[in-house]
PDB file of N, CA and C in Angstrom:
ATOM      1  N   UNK A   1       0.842  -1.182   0.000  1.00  0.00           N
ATOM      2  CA  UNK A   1       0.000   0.000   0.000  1.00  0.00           C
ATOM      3  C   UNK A   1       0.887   1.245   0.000  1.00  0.00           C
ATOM      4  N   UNK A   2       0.379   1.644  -1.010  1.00  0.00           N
ATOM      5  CA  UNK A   2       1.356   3.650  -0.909  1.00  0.00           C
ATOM      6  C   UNK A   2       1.116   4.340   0.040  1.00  0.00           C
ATOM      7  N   UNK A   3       0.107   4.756   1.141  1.00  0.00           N
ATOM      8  CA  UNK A   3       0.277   5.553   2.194  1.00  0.00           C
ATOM      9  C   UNK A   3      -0.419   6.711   1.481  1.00  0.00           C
ATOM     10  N   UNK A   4      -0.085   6.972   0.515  1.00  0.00           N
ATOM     11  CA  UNK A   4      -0.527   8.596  -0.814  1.00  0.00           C
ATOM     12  C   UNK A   4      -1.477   8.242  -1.793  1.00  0.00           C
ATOM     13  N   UNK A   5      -2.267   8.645  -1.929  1.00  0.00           N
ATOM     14  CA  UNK A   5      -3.113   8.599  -2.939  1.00  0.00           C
ATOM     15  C   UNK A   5      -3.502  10.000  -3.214  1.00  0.00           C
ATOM     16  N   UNK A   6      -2.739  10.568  -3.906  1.00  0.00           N
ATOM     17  CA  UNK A   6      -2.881  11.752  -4.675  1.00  0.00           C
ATOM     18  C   UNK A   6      -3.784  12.166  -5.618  1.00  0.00           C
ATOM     19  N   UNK A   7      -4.899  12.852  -6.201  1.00  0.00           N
ATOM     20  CA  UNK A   7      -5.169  12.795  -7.453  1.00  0.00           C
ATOM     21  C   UNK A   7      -6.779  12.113  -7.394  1.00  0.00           C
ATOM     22  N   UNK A   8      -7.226  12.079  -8.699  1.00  0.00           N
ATOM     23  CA  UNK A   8      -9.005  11.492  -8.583  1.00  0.00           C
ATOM     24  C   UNK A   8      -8.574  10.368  -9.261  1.00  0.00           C
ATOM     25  N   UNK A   9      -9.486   9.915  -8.818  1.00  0.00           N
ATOM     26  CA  UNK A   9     -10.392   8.566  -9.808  1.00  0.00           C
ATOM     27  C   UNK A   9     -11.808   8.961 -10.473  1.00  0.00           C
ATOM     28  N   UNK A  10     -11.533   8.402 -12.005  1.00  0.00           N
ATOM     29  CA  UNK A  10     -12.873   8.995 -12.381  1.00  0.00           C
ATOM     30  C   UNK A  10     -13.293   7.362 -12.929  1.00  0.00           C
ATOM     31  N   UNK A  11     -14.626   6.929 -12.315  1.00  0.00           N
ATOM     32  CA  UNK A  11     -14.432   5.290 -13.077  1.00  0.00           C
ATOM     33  C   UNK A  11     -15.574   5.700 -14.450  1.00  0.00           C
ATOM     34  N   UNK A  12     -14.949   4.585 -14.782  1.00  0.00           N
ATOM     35  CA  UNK A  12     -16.061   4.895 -16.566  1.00  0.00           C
ATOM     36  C   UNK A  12     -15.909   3.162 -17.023  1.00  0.00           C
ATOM     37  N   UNK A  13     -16.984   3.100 -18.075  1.00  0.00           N
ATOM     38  CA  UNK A  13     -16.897   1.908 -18.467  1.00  0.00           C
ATOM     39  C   UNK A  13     -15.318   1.799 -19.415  1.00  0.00           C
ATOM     40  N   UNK A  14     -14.645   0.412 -19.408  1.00  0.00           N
ATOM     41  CA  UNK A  14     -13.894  -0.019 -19.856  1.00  0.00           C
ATOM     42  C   UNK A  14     -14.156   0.434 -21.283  1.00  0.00           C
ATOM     43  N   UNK A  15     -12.812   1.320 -22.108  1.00  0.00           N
ATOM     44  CA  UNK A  15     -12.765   1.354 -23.121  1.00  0.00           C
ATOM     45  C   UNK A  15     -13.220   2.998 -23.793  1.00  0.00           C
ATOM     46  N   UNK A  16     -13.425   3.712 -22.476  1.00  0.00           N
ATOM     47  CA  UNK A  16     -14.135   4.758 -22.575  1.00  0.00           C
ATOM     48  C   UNK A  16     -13.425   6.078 -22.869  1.00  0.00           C
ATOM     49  N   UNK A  17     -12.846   6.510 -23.695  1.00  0.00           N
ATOM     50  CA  UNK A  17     -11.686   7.594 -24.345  1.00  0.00           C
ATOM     51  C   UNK A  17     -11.460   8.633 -23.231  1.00  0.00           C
ATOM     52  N   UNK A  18     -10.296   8.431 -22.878  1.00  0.00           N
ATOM     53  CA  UNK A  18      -9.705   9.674 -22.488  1.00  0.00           C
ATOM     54  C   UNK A  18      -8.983  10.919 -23.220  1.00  0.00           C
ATOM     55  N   UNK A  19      -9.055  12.131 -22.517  1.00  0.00           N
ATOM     56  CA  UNK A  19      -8.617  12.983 -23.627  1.00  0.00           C
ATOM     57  C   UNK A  19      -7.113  13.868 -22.061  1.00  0.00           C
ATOM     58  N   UNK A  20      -6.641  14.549 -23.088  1.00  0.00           N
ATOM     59  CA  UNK A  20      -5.015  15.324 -22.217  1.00  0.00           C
ATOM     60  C   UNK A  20      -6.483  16.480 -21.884  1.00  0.00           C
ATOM     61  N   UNK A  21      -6.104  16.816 -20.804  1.00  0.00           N
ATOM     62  CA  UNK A  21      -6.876  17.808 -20.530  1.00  0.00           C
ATOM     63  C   UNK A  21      -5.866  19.171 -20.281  1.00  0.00           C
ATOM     64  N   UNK A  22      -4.827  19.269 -20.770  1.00  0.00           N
ATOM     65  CA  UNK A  22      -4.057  20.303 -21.403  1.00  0.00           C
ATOM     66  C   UNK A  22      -3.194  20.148 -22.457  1.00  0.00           C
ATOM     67  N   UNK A  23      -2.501  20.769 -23.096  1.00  0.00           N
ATOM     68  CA  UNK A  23      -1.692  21.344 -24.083  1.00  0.00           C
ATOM     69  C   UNK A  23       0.315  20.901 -23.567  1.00  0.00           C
ATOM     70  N   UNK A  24       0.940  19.839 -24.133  1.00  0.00           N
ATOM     71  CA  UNK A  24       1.411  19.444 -24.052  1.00  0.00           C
ATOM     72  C   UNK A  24       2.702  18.260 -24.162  1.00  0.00           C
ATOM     73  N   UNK A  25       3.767  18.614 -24.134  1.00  0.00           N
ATOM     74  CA  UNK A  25       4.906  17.616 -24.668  1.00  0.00           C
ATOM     75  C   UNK A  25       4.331  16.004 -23.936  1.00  0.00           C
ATOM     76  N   UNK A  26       4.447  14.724 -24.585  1.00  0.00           N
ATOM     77  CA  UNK A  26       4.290  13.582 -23.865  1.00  0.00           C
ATOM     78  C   UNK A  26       5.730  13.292 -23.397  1.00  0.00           C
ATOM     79  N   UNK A  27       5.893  13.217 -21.979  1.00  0.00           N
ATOM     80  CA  UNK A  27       7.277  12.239 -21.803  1.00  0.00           C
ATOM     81  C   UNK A  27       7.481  11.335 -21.628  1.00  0.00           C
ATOM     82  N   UNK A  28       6.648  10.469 -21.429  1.00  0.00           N
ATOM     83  CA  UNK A  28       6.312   9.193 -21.412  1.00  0.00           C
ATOM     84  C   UNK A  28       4.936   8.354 -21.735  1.00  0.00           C
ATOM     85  N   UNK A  29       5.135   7.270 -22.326  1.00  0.00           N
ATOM     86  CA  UNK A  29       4.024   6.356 -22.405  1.00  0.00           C
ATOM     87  C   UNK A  29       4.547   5.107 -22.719  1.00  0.00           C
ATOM     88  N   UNK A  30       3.944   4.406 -21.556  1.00  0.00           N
ATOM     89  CA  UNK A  30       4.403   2.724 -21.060  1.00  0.00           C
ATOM     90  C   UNK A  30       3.695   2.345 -19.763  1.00  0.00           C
ATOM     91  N   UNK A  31       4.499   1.109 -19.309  1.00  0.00           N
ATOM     92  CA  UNK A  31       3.582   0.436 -18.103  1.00  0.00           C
ATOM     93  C   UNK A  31       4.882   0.710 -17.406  1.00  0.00           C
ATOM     94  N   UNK A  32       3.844   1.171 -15.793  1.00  0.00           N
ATOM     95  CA  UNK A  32       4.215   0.915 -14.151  1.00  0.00           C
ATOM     96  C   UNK A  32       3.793   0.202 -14.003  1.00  0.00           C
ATOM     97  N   UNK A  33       4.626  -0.298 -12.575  1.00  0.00           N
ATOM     98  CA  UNK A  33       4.260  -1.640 -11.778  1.00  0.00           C
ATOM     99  C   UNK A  33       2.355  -1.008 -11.562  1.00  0.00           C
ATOM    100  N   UNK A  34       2.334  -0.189 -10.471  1.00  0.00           N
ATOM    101  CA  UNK A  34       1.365   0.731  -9.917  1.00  0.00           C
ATOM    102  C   UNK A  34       0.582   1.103 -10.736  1.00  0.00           C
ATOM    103  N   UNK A  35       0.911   2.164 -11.881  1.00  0.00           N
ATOM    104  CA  UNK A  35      -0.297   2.761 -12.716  1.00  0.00           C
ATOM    105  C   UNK A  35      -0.320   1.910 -13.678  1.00  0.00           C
ATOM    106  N   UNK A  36      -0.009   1.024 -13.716  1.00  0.00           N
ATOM    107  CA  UNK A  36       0.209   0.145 -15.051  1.00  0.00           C
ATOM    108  C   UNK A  36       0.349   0.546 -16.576  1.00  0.00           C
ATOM    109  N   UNK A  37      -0.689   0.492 -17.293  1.00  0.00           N
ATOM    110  CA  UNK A  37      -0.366   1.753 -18.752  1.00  0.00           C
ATOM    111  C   UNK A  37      -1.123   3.016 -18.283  1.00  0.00           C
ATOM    112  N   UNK A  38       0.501   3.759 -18.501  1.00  0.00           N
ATOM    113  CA  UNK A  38       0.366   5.199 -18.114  1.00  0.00           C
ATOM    114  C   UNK A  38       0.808   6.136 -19.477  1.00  0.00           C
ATOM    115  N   UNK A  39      -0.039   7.474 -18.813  1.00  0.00           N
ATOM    116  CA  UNK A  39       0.529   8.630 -20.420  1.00  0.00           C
ATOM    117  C   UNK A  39       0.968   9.628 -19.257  1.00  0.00           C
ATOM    118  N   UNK A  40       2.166  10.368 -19.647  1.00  0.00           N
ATOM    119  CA  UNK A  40       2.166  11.399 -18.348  1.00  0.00           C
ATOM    120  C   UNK A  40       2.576  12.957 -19.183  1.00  0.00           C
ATOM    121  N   UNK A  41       2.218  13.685 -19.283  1.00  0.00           N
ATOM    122  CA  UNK A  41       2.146  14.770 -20.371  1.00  0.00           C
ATOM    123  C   UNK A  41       2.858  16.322 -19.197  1.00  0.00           C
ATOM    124  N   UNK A  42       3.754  16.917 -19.612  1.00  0.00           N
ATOM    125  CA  UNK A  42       4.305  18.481 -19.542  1.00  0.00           C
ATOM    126  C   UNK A  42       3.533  19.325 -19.825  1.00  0.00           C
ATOM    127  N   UNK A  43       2.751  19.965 -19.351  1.00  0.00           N
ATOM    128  CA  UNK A  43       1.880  20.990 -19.572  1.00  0.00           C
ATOM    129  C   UNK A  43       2.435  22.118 -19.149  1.00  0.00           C
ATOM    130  N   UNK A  44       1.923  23.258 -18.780  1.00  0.00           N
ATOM    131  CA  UNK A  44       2.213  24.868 -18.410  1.00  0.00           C
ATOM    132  C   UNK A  44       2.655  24.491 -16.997  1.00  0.00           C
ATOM    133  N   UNK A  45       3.402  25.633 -16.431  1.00  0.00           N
ATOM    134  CA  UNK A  45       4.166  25.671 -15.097  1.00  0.00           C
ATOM    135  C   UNK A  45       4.788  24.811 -14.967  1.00  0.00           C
ATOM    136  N   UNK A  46       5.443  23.959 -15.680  1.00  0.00           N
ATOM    137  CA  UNK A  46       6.298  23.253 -15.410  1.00  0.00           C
ATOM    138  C   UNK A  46       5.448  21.387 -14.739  1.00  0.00           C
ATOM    139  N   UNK A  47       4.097  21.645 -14.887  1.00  0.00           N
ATOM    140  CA  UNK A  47       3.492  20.503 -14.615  1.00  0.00           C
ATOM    141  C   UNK A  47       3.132  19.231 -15.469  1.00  0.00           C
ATOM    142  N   UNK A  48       3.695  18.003 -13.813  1.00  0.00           N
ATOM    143  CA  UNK A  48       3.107  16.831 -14.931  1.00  0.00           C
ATOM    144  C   UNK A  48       1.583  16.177 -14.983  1.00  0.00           C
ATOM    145  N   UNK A  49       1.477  15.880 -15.877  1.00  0.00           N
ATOM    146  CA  UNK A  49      -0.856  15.724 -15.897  1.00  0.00           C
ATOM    147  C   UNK A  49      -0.207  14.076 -16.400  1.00  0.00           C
ATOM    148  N   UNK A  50      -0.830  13.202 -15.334  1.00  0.00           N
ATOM    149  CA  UNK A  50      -0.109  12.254 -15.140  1.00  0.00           C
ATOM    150  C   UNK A  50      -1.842  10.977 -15.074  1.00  0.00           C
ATOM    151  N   UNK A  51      -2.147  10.269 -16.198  1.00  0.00           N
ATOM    152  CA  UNK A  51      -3.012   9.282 -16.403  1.00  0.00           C
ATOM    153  C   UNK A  51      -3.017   8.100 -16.511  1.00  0.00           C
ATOM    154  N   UNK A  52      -3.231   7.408 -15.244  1.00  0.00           N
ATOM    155  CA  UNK A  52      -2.866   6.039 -15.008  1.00  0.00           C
ATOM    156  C   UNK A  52      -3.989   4.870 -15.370  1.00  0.00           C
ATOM    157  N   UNK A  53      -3.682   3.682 -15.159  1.00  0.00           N
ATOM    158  CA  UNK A  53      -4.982   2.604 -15.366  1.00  0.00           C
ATOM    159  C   UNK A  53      -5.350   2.564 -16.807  1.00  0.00           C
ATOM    160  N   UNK A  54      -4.385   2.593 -17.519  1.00  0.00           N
ATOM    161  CA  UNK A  54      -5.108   2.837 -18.918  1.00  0.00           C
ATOM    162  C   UNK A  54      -5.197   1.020 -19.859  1.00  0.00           C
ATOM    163  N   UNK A  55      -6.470   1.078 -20.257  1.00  0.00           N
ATOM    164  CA  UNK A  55      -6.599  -0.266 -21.402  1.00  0.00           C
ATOM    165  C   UNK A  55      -5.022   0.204 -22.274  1.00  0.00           C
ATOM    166  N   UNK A  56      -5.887   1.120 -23.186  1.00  0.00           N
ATOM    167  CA  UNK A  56      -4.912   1.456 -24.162  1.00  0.00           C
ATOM    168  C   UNK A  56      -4.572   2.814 -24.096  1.00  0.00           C
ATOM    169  N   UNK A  57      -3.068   2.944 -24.823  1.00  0.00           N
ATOM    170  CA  UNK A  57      -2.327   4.474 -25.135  1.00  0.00           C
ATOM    171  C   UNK A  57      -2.275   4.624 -26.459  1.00  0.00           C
ATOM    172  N   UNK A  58      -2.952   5.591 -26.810  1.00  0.00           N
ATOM    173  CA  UNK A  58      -3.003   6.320 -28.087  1.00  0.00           C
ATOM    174  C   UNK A  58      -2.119   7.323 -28.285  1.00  0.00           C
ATOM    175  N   UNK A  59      -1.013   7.976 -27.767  1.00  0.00           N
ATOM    176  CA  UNK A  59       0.102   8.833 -27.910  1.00  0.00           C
ATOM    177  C   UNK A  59       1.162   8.059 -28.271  1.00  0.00           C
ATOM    178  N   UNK A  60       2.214   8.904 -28.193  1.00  0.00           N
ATOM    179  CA  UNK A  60       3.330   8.315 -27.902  1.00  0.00           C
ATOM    180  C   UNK A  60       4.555   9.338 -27.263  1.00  0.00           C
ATOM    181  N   UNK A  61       5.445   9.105 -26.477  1.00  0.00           N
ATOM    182  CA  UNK A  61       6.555   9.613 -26.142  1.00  0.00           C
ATOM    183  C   UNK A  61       7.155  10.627 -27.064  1.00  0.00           C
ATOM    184  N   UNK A  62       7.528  12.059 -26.293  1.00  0.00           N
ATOM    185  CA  UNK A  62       8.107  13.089 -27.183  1.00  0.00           C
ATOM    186  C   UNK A  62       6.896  13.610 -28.079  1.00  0.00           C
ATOM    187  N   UNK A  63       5.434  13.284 -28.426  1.00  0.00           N
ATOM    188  CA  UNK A  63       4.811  13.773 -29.341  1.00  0.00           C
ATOM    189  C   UNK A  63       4.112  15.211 -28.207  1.00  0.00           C
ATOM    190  N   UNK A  64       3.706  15.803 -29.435  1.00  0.00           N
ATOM    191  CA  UNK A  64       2.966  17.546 -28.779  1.00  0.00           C
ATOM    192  C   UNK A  64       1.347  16.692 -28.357  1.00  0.00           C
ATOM    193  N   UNK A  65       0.852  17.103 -27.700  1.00  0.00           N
ATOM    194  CA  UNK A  65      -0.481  16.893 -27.118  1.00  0.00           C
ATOM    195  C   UNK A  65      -1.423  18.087 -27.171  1.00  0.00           C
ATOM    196  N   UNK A  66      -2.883  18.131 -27.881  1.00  0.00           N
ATOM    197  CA  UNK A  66      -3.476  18.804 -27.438  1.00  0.00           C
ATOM    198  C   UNK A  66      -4.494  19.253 -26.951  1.00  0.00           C
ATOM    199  N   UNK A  67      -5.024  19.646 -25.901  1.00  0.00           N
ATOM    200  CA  UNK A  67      -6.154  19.953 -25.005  1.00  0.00           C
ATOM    201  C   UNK A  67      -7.136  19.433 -25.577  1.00  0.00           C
ATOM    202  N   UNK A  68      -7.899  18.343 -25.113  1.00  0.00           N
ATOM    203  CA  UNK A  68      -9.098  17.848 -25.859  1.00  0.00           C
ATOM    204  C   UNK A  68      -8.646  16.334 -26.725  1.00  0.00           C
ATOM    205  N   UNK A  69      -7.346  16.020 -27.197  1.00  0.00           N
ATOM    206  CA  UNK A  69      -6.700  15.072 -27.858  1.00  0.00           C
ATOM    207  C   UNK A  69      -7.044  13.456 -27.342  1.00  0.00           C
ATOM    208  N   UNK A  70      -7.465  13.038 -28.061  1.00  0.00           N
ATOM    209  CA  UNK A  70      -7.753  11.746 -27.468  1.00  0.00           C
ATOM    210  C   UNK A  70      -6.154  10.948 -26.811  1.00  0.00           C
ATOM    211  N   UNK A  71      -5.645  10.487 -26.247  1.00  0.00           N
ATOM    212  CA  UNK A  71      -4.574   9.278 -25.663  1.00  0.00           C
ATOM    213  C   UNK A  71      -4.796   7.989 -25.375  1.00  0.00           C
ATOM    214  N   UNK A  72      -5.956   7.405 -24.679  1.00  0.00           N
ATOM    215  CA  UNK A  72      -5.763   6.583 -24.371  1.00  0.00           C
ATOM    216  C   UNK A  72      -7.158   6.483 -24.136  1.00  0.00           C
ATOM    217  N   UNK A  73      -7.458   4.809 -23.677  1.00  0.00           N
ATOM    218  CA  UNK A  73      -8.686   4.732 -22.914  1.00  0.00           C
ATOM    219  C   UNK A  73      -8.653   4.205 -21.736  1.00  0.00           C
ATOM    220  N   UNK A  74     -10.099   4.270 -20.549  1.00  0.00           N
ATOM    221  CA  UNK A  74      -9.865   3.927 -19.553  1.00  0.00           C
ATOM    222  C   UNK A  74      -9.961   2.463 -19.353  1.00  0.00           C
ATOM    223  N   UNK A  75      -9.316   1.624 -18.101  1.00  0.00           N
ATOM    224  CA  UNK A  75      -9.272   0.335 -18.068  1.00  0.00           C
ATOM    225  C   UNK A  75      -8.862   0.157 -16.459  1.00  0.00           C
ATOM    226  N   UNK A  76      -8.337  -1.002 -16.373  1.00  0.00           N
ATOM    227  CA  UNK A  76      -7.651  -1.119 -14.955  1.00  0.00           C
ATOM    228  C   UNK A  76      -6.585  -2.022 -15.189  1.00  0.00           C
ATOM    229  N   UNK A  77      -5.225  -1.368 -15.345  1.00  0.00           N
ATOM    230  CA  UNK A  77      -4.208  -2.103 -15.089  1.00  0.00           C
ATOM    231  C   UNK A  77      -2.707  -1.514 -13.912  1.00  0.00           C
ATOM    232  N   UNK A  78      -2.128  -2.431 -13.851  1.00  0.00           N
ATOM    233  CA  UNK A  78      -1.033  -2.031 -12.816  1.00  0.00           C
ATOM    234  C   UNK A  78      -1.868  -2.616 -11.774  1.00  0.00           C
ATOM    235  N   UNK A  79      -1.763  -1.868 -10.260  1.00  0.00           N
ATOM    236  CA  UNK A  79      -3.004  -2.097  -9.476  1.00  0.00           C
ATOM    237  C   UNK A  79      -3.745  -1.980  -9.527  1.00  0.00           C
ATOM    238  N   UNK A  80      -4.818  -1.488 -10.431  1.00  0.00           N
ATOM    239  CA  UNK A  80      -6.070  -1.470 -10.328  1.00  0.00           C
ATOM    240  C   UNK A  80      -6.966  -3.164 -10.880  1.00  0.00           C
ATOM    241  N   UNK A  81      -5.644  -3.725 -11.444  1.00  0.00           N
ATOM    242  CA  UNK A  81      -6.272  -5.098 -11.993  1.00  0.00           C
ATOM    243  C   UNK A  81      -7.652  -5.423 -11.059  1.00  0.00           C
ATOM    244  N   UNK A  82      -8.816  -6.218 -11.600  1.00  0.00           N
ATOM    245  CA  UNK A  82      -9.230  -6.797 -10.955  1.00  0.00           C
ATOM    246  C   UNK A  82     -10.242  -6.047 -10.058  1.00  0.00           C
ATOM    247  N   UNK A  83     -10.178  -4.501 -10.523  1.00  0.00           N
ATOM    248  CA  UNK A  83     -10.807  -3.878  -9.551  1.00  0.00           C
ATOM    249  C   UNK A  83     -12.034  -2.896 -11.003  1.00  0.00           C
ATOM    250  N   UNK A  84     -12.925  -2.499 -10.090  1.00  0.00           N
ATOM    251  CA  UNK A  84     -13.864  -1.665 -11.599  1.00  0.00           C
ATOM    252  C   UNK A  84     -12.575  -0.557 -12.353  1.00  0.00           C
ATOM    253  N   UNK A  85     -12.833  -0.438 -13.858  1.00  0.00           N
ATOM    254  CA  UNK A  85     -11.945   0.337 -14.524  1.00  0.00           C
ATOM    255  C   UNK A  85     -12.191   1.305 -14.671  1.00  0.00           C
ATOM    256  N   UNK A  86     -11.370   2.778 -14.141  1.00  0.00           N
ATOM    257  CA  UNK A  86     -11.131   3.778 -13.898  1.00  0.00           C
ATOM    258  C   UNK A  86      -9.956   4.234 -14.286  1.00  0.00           C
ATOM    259  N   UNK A  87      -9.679   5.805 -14.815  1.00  0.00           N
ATOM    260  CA  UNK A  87      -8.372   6.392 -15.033  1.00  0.00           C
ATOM    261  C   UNK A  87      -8.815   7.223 -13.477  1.00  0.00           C
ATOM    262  N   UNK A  88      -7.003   7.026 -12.889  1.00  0.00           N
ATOM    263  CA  UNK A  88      -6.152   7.763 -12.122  1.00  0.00           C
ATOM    264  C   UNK A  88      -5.636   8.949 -12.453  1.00  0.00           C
ATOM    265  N   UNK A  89      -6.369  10.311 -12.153  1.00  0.00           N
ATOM    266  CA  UNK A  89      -5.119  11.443 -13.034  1.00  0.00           C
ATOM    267  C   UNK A  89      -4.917  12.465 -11.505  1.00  0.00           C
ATOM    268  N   UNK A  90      -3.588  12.637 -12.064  1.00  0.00           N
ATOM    269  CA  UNK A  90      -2.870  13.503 -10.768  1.00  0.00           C
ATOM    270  C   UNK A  90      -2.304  14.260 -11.309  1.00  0.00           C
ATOM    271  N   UNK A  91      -2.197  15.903 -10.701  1.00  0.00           N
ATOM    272  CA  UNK A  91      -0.894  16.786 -11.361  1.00  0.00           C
ATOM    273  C   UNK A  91       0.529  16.583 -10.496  1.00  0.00           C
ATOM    274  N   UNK A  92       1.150  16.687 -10.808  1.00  0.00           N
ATOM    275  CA  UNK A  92       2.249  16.933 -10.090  1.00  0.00           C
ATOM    276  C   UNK A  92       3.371  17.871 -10.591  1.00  0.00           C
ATOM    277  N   UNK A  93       3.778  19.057 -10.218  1.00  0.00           N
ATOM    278  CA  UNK A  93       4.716  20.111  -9.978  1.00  0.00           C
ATOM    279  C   UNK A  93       6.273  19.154 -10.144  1.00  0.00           C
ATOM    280  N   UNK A  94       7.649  20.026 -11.035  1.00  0.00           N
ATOM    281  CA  UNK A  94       8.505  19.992 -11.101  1.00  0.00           C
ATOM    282  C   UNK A  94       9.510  20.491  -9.441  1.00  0.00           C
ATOM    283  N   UNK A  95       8.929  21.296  -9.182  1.00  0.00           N
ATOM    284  CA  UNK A  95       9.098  22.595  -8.189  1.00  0.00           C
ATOM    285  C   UNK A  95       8.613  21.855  -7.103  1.00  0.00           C
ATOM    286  N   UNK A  96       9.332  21.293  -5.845  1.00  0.00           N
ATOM    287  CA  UNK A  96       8.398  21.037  -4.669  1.00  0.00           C
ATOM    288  C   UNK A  96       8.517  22.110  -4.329  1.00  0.00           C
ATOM    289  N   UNK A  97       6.912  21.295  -2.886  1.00  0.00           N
ATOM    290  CA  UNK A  97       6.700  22.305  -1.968  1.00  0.00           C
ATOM    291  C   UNK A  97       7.085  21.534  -0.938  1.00  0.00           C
ATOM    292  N   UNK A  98       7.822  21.941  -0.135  1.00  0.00           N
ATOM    293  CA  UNK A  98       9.075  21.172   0.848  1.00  0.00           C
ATOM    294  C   UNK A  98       7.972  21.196   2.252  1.00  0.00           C
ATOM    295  N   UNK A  99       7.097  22.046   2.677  1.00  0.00           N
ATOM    296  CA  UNK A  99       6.194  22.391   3.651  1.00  0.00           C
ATOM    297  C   UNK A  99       5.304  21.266   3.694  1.00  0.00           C
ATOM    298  N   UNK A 100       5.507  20.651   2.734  1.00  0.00           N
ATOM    299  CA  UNK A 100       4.209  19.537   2.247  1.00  0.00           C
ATOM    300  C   UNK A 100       4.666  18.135   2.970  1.00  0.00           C
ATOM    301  N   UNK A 101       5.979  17.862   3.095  1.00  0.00           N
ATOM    302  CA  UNK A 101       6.824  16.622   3.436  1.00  0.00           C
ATOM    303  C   UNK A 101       5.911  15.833   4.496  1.00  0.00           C
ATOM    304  N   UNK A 102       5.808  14.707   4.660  1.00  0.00           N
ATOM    305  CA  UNK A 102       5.173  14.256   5.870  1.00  0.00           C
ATOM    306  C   UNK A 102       6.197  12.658   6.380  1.00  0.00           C
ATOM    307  N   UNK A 103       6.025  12.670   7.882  1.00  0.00           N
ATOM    308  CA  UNK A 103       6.903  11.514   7.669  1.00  0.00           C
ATOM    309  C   UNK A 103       6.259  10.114   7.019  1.00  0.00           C
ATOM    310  N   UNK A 104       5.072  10.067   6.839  1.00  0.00           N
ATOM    311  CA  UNK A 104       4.602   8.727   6.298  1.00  0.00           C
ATOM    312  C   UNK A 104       4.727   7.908   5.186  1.00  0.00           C
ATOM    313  N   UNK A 105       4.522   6.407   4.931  1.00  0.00           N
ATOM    314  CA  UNK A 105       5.073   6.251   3.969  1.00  0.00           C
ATOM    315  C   UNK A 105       4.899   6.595   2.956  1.00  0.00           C
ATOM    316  N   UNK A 106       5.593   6.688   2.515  1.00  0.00           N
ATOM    317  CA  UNK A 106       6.250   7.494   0.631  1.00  0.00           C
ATOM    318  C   UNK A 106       5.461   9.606   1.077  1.00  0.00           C
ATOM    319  N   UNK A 107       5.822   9.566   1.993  1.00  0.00           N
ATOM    320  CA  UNK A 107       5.073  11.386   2.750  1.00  0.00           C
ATOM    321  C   UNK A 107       5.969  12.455   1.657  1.00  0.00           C
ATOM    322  N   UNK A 108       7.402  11.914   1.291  1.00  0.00           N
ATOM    323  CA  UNK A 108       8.169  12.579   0.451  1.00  0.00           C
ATOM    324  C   UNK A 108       7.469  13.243  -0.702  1.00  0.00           C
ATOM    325  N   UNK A 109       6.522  12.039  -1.372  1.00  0.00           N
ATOM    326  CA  UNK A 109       6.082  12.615  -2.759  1.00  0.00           C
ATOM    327  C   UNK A 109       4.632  14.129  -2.556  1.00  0.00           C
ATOM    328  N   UNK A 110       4.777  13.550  -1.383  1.00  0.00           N
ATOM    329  CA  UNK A 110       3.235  15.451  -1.425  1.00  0.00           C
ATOM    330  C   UNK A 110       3.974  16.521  -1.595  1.00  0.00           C
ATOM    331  N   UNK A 111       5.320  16.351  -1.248  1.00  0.00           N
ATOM    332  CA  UNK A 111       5.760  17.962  -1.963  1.00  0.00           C
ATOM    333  C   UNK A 111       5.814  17.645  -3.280  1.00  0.00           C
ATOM    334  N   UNK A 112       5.397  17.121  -4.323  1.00  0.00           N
ATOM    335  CA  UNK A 112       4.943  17.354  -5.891  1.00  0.00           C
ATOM    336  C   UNK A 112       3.923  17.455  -6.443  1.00  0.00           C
ATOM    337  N   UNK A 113       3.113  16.837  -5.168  1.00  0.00           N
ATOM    338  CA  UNK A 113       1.561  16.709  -5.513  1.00  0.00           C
ATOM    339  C   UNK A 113       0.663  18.480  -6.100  1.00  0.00           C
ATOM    340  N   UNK A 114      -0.038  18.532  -6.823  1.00  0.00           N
ATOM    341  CA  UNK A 114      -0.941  19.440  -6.565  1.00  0.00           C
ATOM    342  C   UNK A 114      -2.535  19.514  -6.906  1.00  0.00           C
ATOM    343  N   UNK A 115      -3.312  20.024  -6.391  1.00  0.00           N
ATOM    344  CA  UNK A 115      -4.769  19.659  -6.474  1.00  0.00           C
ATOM    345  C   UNK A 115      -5.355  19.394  -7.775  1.00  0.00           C
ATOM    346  N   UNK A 116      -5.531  18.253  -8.319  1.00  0.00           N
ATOM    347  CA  UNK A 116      -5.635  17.762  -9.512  1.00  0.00           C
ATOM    348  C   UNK A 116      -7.200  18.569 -10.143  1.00  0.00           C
ATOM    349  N   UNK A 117      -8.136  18.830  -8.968  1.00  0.00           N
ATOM    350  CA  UNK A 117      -9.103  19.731  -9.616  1.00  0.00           C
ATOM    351  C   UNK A 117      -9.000  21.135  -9.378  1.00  0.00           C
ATOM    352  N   UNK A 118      -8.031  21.833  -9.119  1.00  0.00           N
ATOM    353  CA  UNK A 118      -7.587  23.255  -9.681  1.00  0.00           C
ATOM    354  C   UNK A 118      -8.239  23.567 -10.675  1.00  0.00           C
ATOM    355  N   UNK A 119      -7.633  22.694 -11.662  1.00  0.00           N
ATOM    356  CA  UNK A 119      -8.215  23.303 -13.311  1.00  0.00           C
ATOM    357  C   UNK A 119      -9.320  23.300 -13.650  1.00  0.00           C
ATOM    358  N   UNK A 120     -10.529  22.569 -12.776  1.00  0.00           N
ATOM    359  CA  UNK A 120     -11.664  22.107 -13.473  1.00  0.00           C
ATOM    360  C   UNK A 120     -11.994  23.328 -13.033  1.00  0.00           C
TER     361      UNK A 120
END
């Protein structure tokens, strides 16, 4: 168990299109242990818009992304196997916030975290 759970869950039926909900370089797309197939996209301020649990990835690494762009669809893999299928999306900041630290486990990563519904 991570201790952190950062970020929403939005569940949807399996297969159900996700889109980048900003404007953005991809730096990755592949499988985590955890998010299993993930897209994690560079947006403004230096932030990462980070979409986990995915069936499938429709991007790819290094490509421009844009606001509204389809990537991927939702599913449940990594940990979510086995569980109803939902995308995981979290922002997370380049820039910590060091005030954020907690000693618990993995407490390190909340200084990157930031409120994933800001934008909405």
């Amino acid at each position: 168990k991570s201790g952190v759970h950062k970020g929403i869950d939005i569940f949807a039926k399996q297969g159900t299109p996700v889109i980048a909900s900003t404007n953005g370089l991809v730096i990755y797309t592949g499988n985590l242990r955890m998010g299993g197939n993930v897209v994690m996209v560079l947006g403004p301020k230096w932030r990462i818009y980070y979409y986990a649990h995915l069936d499938r990835i429709y991007s790819k690494t290094f490509n421009w992304v844009s606001r509204g762009e389809f990537i991927g669809t939702v599913g449940s893999s990594g940990n979510a196997a086995g569980k109803p299928p939902h995308l995981h999306f979290s922002v997370l900041t380049l820039i910590p916030y060091p005030w954020r630290f907690s000693q618990q486990t993995q407490g390190w990563k909340k200084m990157f975290f930031v409120n994933p519904t800001d934008g909405f």
